[in-house]
C-alpha atoms as a PDB file:
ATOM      1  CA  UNK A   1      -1.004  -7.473  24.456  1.00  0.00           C
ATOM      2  CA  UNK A   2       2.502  -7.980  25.082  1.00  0.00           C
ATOM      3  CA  UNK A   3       1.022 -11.171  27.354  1.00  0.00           C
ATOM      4  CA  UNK A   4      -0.767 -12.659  24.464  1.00  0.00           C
ATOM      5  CA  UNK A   5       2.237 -12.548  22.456  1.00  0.00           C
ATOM      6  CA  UNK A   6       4.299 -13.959  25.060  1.00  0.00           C
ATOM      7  CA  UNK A   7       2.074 -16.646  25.343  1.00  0.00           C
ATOM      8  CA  UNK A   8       1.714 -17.415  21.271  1.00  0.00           C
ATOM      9  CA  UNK A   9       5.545 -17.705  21.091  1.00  0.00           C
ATOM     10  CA  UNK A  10       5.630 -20.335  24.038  1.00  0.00           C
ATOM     11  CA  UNK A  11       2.857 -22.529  22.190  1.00  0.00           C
ATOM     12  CA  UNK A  12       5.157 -21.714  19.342  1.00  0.00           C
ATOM     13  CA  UNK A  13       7.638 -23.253  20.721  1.00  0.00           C
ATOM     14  CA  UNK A  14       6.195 -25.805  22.185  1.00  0.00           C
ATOM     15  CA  UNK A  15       4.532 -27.216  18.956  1.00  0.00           C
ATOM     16  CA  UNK A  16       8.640 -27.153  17.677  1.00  0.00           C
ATOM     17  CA  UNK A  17       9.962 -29.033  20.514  1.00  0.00           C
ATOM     18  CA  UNK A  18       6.609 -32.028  19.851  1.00  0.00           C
ATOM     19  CA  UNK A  19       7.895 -32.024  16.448  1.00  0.00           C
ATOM     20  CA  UNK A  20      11.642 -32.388  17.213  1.00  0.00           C
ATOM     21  CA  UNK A  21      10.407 -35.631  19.913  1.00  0.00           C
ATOM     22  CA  UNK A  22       8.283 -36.825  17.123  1.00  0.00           C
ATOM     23  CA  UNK A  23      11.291 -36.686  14.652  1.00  0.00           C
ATOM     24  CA  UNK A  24      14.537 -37.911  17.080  1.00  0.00           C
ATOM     25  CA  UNK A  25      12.647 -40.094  19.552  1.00  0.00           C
ATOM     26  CA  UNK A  26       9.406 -41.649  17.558  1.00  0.00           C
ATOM     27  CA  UNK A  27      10.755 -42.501  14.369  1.00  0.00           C
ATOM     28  CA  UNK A  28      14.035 -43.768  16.147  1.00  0.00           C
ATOM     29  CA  UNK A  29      12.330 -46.018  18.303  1.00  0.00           C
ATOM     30  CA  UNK A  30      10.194 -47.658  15.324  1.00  0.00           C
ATOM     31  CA  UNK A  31      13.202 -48.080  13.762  1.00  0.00           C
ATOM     32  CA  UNK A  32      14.889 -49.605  16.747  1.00  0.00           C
ATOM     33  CA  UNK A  33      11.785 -51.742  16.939  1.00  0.00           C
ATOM     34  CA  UNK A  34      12.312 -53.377  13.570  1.00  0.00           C
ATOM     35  CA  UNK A  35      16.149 -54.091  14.006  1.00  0.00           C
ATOM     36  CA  UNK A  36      15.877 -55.605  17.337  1.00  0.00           C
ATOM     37  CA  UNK A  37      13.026 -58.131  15.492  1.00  0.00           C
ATOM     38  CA  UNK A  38      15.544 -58.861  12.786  1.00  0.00           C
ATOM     39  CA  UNK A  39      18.540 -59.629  15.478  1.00  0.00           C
ATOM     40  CA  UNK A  40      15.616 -61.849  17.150  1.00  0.00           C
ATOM     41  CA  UNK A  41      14.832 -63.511  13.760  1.00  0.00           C
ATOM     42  CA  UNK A  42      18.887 -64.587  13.287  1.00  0.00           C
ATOM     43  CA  UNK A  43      18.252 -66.898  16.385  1.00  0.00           C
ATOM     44  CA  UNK A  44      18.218 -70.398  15.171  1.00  0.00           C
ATOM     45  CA  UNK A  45      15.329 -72.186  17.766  1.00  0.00           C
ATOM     46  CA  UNK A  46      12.482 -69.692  16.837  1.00  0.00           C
ATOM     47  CA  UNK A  47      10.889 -68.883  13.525  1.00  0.00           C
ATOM     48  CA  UNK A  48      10.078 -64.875  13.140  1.00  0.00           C
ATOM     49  CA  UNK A  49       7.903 -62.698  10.975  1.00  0.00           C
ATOM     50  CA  UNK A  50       7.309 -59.459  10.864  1.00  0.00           C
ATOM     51  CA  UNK A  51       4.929 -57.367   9.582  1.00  0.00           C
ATOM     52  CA  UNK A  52       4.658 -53.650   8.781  1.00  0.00           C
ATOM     53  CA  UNK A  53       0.860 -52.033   7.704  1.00  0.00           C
ATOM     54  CA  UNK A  54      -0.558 -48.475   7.213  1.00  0.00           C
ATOM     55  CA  UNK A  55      -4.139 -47.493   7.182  1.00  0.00           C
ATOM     56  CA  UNK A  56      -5.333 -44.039   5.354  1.00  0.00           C
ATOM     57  CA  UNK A  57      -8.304 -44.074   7.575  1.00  0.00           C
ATOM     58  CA  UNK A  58      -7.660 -45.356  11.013  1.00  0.00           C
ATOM     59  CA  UNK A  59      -9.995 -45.164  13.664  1.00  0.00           C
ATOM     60  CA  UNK A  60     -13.312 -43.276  14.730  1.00  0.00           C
ATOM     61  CA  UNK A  61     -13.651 -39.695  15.051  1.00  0.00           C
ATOM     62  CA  UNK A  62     -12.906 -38.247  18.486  1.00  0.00           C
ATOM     63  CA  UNK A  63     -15.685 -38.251  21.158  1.00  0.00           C
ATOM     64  CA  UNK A  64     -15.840 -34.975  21.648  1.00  0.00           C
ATOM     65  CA  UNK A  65     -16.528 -34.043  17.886  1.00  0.00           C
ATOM     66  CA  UNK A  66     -20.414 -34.123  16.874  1.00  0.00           C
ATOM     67  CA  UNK A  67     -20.557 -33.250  13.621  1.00  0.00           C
ATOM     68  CA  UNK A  68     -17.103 -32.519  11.913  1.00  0.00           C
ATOM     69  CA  UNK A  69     -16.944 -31.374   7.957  1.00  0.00           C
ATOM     70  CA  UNK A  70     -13.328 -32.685   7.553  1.00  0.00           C
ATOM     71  CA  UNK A  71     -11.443 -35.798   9.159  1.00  0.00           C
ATOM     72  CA  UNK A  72      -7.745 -37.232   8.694  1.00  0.00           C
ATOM     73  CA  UNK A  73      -6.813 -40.246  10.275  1.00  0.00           C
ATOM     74  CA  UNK A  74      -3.473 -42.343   9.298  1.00  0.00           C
ATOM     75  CA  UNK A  75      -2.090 -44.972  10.889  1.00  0.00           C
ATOM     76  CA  UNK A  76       1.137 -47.546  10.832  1.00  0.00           C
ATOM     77  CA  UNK A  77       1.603 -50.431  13.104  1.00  0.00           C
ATOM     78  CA  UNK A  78       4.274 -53.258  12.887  1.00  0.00           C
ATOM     79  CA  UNK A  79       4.430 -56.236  14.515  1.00  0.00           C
ATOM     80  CA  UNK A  80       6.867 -58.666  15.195  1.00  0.00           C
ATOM     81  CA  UNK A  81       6.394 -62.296  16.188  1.00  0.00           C
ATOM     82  CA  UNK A  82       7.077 -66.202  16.227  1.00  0.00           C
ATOM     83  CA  UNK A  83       6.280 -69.079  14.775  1.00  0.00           C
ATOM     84  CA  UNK A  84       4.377 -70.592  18.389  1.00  0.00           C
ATOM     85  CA  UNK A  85       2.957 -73.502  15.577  1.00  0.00           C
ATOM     86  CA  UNK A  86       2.674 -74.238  12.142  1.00  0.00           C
ATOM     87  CA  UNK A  87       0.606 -71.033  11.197  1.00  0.00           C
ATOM     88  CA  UNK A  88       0.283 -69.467  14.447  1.00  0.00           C
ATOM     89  CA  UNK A  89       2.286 -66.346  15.019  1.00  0.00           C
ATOM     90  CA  UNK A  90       2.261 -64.656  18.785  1.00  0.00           C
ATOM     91  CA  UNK A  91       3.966 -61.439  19.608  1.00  0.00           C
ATOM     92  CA  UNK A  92       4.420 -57.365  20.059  1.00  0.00           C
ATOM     93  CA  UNK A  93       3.105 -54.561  18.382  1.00  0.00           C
ATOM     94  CA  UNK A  94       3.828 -51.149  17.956  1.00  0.00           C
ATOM     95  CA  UNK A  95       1.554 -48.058  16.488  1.00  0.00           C
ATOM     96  CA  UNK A  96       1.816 -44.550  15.331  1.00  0.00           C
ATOM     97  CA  UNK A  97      -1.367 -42.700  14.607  1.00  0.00           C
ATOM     98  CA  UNK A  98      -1.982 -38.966  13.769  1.00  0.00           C
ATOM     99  CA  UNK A  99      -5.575 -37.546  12.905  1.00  0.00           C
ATOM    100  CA  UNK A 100      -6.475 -33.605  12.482  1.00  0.00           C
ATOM    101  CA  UNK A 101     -10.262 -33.116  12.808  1.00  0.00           C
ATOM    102  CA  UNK A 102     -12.487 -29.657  11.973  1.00  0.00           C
ATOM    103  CA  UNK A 103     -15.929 -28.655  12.872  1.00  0.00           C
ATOM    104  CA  UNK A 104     -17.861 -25.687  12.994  1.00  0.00           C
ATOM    105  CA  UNK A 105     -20.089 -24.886  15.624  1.00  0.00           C
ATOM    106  CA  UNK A 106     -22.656 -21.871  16.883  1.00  0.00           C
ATOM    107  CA  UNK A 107     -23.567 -21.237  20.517  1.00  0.00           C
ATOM    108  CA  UNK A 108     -26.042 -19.226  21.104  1.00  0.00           C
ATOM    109  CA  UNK A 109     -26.851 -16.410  24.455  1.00  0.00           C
ATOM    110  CA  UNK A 110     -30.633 -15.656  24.306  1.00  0.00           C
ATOM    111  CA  UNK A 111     -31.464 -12.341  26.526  1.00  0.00           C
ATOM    112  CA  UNK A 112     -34.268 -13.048  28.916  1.00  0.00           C
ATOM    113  CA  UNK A 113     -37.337 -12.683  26.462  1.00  0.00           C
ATOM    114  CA  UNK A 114     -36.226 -15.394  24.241  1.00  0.00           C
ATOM    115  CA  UNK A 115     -36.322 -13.156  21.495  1.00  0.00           C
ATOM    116  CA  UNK A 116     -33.260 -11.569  20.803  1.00  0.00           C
ATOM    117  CA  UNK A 117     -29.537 -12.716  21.175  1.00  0.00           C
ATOM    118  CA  UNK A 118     -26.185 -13.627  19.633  1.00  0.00           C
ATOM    119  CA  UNK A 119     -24.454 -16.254  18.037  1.00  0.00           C
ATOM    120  CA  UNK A 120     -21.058 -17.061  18.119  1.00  0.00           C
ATOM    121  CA  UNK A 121     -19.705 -18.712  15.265  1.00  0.00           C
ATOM    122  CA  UNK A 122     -16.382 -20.727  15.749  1.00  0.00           C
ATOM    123  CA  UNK A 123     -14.262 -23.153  14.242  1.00  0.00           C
ATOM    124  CA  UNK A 124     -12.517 -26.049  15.881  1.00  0.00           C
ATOM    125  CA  UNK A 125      -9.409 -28.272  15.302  1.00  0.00           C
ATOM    126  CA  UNK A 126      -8.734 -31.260  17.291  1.00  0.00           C
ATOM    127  CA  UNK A 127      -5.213 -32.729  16.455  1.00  0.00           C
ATOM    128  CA  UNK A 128      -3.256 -35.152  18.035  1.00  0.00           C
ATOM    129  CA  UNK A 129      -0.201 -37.982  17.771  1.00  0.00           C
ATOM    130  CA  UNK A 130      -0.216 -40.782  19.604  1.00  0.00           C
ATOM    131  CA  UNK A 131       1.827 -43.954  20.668  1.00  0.00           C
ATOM    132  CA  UNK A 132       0.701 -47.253  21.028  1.00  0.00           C
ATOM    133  CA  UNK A 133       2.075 -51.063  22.391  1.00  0.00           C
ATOM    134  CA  UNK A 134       0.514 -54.203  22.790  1.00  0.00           C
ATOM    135  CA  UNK A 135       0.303 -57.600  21.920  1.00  0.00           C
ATOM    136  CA  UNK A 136      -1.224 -59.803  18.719  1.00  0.00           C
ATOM    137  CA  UNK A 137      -1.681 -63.250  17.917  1.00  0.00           C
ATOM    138  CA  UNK A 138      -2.423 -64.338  14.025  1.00  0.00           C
ATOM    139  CA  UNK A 139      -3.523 -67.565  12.518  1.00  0.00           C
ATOM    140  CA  UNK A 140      -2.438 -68.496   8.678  1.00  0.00           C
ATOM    141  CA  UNK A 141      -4.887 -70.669   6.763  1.00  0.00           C
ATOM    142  CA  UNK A 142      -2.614 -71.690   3.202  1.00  0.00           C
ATOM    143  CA  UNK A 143      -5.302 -71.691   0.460  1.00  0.00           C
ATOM    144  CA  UNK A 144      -2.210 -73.455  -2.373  1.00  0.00           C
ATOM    145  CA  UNK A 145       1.429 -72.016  -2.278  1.00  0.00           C
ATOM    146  CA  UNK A 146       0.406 -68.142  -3.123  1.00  0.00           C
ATOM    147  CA  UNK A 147      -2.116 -67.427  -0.730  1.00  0.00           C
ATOM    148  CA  UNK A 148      -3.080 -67.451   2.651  1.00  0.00           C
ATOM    149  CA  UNK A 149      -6.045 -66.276   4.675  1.00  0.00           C
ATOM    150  CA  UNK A 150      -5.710 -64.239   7.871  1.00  0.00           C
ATOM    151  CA  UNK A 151      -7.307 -63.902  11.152  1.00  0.00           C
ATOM    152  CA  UNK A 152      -5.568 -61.362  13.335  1.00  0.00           C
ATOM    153  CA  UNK A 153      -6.261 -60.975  17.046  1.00  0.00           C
ATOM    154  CA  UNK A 154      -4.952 -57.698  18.538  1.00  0.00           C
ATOM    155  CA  UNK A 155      -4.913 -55.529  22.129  1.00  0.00           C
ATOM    156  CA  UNK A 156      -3.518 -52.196  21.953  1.00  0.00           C
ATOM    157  CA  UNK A 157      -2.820 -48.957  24.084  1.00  0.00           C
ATOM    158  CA  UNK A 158      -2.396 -45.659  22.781  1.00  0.00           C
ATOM    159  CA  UNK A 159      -1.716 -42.387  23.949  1.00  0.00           C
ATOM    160  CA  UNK A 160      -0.602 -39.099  23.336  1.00  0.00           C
ATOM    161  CA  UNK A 161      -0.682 -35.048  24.126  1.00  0.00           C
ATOM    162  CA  UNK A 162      -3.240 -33.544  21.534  1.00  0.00           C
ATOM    163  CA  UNK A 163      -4.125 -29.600  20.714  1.00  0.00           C
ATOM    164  CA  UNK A 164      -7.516 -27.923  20.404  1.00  0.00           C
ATOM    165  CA  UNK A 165      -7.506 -24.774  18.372  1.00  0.00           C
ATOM    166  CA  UNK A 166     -10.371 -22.577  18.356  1.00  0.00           C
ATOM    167  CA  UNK A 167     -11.117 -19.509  16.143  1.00  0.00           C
ATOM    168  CA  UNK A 168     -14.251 -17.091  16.343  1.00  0.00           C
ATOM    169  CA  UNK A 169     -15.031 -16.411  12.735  1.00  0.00           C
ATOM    170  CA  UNK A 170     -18.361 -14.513  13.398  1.00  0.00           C
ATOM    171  CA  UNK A 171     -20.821 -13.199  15.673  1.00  0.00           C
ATOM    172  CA  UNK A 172     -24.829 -13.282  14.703  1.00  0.00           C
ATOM    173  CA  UNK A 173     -27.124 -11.327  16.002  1.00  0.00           C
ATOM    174  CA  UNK A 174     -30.604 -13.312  16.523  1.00  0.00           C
ATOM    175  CA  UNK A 175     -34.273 -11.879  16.238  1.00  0.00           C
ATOM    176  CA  UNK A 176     -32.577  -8.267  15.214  1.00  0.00           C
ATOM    177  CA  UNK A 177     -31.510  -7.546  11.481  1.00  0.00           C
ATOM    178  CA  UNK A 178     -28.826 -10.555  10.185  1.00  0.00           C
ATOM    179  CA  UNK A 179     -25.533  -8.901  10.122  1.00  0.00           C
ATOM    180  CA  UNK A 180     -22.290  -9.881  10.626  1.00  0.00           C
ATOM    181  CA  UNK A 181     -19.505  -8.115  12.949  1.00  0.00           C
ATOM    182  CA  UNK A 182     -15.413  -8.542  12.583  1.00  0.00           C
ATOM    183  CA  UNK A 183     -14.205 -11.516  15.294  1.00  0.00           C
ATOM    184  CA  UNK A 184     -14.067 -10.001  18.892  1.00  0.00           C
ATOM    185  CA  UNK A 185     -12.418 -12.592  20.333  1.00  0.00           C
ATOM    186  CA  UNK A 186      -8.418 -13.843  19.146  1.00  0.00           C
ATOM    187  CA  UNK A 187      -7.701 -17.456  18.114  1.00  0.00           C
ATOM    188  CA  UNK A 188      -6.597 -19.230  21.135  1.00  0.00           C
ATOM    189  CA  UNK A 189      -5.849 -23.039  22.212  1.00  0.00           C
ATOM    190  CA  UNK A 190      -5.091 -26.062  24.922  1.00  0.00           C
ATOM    191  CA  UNK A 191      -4.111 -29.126  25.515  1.00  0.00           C
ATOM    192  CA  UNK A 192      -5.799 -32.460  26.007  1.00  0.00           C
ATOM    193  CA  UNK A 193      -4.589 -36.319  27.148  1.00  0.00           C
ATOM    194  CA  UNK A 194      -5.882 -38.840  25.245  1.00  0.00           C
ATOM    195  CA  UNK A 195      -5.945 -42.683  26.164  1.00  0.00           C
ATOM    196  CA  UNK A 196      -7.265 -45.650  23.901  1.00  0.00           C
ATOM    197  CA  UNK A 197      -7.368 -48.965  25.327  1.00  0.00           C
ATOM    198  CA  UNK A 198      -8.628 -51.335  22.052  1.00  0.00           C
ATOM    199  CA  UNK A 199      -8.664 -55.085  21.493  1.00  0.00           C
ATOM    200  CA  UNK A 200     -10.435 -56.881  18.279  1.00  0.00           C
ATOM    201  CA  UNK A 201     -10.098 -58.825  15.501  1.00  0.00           C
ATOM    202  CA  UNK A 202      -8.720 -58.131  11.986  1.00  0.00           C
ATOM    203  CA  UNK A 203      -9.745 -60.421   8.350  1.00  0.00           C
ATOM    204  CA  UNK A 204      -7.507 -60.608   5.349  1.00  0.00           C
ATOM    205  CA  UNK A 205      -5.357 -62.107   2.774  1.00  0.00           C
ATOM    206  CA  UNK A 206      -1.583 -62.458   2.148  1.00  0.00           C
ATOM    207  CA  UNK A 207      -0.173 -63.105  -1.206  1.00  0.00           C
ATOM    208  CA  UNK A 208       3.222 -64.382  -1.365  1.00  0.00           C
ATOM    209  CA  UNK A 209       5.726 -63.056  -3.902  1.00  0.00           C
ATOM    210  CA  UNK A 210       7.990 -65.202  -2.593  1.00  0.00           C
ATOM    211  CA  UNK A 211       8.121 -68.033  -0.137  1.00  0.00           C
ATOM    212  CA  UNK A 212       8.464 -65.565   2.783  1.00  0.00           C
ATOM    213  CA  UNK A 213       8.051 -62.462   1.676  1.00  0.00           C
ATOM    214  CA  UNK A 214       4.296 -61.652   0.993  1.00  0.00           C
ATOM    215  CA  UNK A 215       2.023 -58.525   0.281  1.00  0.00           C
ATOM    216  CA  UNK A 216      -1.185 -58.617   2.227  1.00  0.00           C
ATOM    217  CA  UNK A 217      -3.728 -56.832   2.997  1.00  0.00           C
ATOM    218  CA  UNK A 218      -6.628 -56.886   6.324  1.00  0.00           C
ATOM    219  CA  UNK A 219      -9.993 -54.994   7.172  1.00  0.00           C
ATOM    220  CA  UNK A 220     -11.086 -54.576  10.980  1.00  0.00           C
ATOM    221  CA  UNK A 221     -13.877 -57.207  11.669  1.00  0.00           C
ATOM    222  CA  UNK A 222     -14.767 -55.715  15.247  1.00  0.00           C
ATOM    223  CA  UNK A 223     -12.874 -53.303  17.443  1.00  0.00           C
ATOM    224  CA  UNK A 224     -13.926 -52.586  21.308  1.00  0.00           C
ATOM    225  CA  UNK A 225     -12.449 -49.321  22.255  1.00  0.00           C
ATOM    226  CA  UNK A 226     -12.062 -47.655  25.854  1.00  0.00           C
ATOM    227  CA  UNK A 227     -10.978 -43.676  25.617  1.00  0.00           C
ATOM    228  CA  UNK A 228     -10.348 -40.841  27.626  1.00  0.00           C
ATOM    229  CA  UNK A 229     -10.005 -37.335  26.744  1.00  0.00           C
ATOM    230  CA  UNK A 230      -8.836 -35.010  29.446  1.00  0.00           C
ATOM    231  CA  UNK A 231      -7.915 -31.363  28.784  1.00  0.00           C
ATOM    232  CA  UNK A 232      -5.014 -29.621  30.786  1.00  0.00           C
ATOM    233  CA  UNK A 233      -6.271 -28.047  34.086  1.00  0.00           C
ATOM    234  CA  UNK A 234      -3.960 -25.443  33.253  1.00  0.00           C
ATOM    235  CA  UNK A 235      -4.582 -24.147  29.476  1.00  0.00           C
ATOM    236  CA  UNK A 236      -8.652 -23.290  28.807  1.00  0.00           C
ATOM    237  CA  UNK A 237     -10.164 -20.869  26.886  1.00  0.00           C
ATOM    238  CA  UNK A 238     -10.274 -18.384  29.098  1.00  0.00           C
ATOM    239  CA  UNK A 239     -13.528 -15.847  27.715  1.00  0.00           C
ATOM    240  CA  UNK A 240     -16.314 -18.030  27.491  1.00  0.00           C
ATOM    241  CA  UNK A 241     -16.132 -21.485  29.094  1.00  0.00           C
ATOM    242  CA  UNK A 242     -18.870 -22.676  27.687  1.00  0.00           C
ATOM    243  CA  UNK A 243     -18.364 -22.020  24.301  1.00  0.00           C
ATOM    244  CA  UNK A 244     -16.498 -25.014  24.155  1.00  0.00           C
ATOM    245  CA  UNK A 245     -16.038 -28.511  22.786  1.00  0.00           C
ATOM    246  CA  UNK A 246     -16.941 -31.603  25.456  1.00  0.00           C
ATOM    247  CA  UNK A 247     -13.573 -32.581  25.729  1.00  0.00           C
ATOM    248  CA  UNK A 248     -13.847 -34.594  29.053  1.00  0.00           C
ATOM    249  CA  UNK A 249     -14.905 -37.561  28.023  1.00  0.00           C
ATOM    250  CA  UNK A 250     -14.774 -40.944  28.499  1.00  0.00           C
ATOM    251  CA  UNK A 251     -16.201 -44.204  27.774  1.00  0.00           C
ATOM    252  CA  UNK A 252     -16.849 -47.504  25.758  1.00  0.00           C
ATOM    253  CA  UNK A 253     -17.967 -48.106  21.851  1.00  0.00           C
ATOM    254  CA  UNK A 254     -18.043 -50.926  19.786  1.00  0.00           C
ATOM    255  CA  UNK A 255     -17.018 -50.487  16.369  1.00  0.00           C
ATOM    256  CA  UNK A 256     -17.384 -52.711  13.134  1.00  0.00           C
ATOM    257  CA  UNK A 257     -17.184 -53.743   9.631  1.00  0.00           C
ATOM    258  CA  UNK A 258     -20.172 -52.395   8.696  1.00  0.00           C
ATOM    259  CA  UNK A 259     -20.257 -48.687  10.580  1.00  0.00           C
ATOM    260  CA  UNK A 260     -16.598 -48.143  10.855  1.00  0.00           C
ATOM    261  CA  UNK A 261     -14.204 -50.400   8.255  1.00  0.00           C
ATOM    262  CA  UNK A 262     -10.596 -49.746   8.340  1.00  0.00           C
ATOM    263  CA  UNK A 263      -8.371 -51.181   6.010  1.00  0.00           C
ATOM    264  CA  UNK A 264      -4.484 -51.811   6.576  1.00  0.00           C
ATOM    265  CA  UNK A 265      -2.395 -52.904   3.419  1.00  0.00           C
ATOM    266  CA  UNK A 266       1.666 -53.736   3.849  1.00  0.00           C
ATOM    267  CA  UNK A 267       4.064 -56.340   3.937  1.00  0.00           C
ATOM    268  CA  UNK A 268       5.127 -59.680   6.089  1.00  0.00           C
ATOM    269  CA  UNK A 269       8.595 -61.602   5.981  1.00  0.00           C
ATOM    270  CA  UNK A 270       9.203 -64.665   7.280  1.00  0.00           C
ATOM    271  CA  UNK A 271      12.222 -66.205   8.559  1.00  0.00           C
ATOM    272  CA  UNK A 272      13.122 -69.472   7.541  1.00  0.00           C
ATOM    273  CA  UNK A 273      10.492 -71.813   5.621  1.00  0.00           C
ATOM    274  CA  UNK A 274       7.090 -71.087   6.288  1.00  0.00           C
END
C-alpha cells in the first residue's frame, strides 16, 4: 500500500514538473519565436510576414482509440516567412497541439465452456502535448485590394510525452445473473512517445483590414500523416496486460476535406508594402 502511494505521488509530481516545462520553456520559446521574426522583418533586403492561427479541432483521433465518446483537440501554429516573389512567401513553422481523448471499453475472459465469464469494464484517457517544426511555403492570389486567396503548402514534425489513464469502473459477470461488483482493481497509468511526421496542403482566404495587416482564415485540403505511438518499457499496467489499449502503433493515413476538415482562423502582418 505504502508502494502504491509512493508511486501516485511520483506521477504526481511528475505531471507538476510537465506543467512547469510547458509553462517556462514552451510558451517562452513561442514567444521567442515571434520576436526573433520581428528583428528579421526590421532587415531592409527581405520582405516578412508572419502569421499566427489556432484550430479548435486539430487533427485525427489517436490510432490506438477505436471508438472514443469524447475528443479535444486544439491547436496553434505560427509561421514566419519572406517575400521569395510577389505573392510567394517561404519559411518556418512552429506548432503546439494538446488533445485529451476518452473511451470506454469491455474485455471479456470466457471459462472453457464458452458459457460463463466476466467482463471488465474500464475507462480510458489518452492525453498528450506535443511540439512541432517545419517548413511552409504559401502563394497569395489578390482578388481587388481587400482580399486574397490562399494556397498553403506545409511539412511538419511533432512530438511529445503523452499519459494513458485507465480506471476499472465495473466487473460483469456473463451467462450467470447480471450484477455488478465494486472495482477490484485501482486506477493506474503510463507513458507513451508519440511522433507525427505530416505534409499537405491548406485553402483559404485573407481579408485585409489594412494594407498589411489581414484576418484570414484556411481549411486543410489534404494531409498525409506518418505516426508512432510507443509506450514506456518501463510503466504498464501491471494486472492484466491485455486489458489494454493498442498503443504500439504505427503507420500511414491520408486525411481530407471531406472525412477529416480542420479549420485554422488568425492573423498575418506584412512588412513593408505587399
Amino acid at each position: 500500500m505504502n508502494f502504491t502511494i509512493y508511486l501516485g505521488h511520483q506521477k504526481e509530481e511528475m505531471r507538476l514538473v510537465l506543467k512547469y516545462y510547458i509553462m517556462k520553456k514552451v510558451l517562452p520559446f513561442i514567444a521567442l519565436f515571434f520576436i526573433s521574426g520581428l528583428a528579421m522583418a526590421q532587415s531592409d533586403g527581405y520582405k516578412w510576414a508572419l502569421f499566427s492561427e489556432i484550430a479548435p479541432y486539430a487533427n485525427a483521433t489517436p490510432a490506438m482509440h477505436e471508438d472514443n465518446f469524447y475528443s479535444h483537440n486544439i491547436s496553434w501554429r505560427n509561421r514566419v516567412g519572406f517575400h521569395a516573389g510577389k505573392n510567394t512567401i517561404l519559411g518556418f513553422m512552429g506548432s503546439y497541439r494538446a488533445y485529451e481523448n476518452l473511451e470506454n471499453r469491455t474485455f471479456e475472459n470466457m471459462i472453457e465452456t464458452g458459457k460463463f465469464g466476466i467482463g471488465y469494464n474500464y475507462r480510458f484517457q489518452t492525453r498528450n502535448s506535443l511540439l512541432g517544426g517545419g517548413v511552409f511555403a504559401t502563394q497569395l492570389f489578390p482578388i481587388g485590394k481587400k482580399i486574397a486567396f490562399q494556397l498553403n503548402y506545409y511539412a511538419l514534425i511533432e512530438q511529445g510525452t503523452g499519459e494513458v489513464n485507465r480506471i476499472h469502473e465495473s466487473i460483469s459477470f456473463i451467462g450467470g445473473i447480471p450484477r455488478l461488483v465494486p472495482p477490484i482493481l485501482m486506477p493506474d497509468s503510463y507513458d507513451y512517445r508519440e511522433r507525427n511526421i505530416n505534409t499537405g496542403l491548406d485553402i483559404g482566404l485573407s481579408y485585409y483590414l489594412q494594407s498589411n495587416l489581414a484576418i484570414q482564415g484556411n481549411v486543410r485540403l489534404i494531409q498525409l500523416e506518418n505516426f508512432n505511438f510507443k509506450p514506456s518499457e518501463t510503466n504498464r499496467f501491471g494486472e492484466e496486460s491485455s486489458h489494454n489499449l493498442n498503443i504500439n502503433q504505427k503507420g500511414t493515413r491520408f486525411n481530407h476535406l471531406f472525412n477529416m476538415p480542420v479549420a485554422h482562423i488568425g492573423i498575418s502582418y506584412h512588412f513593408g508594402r505587399r
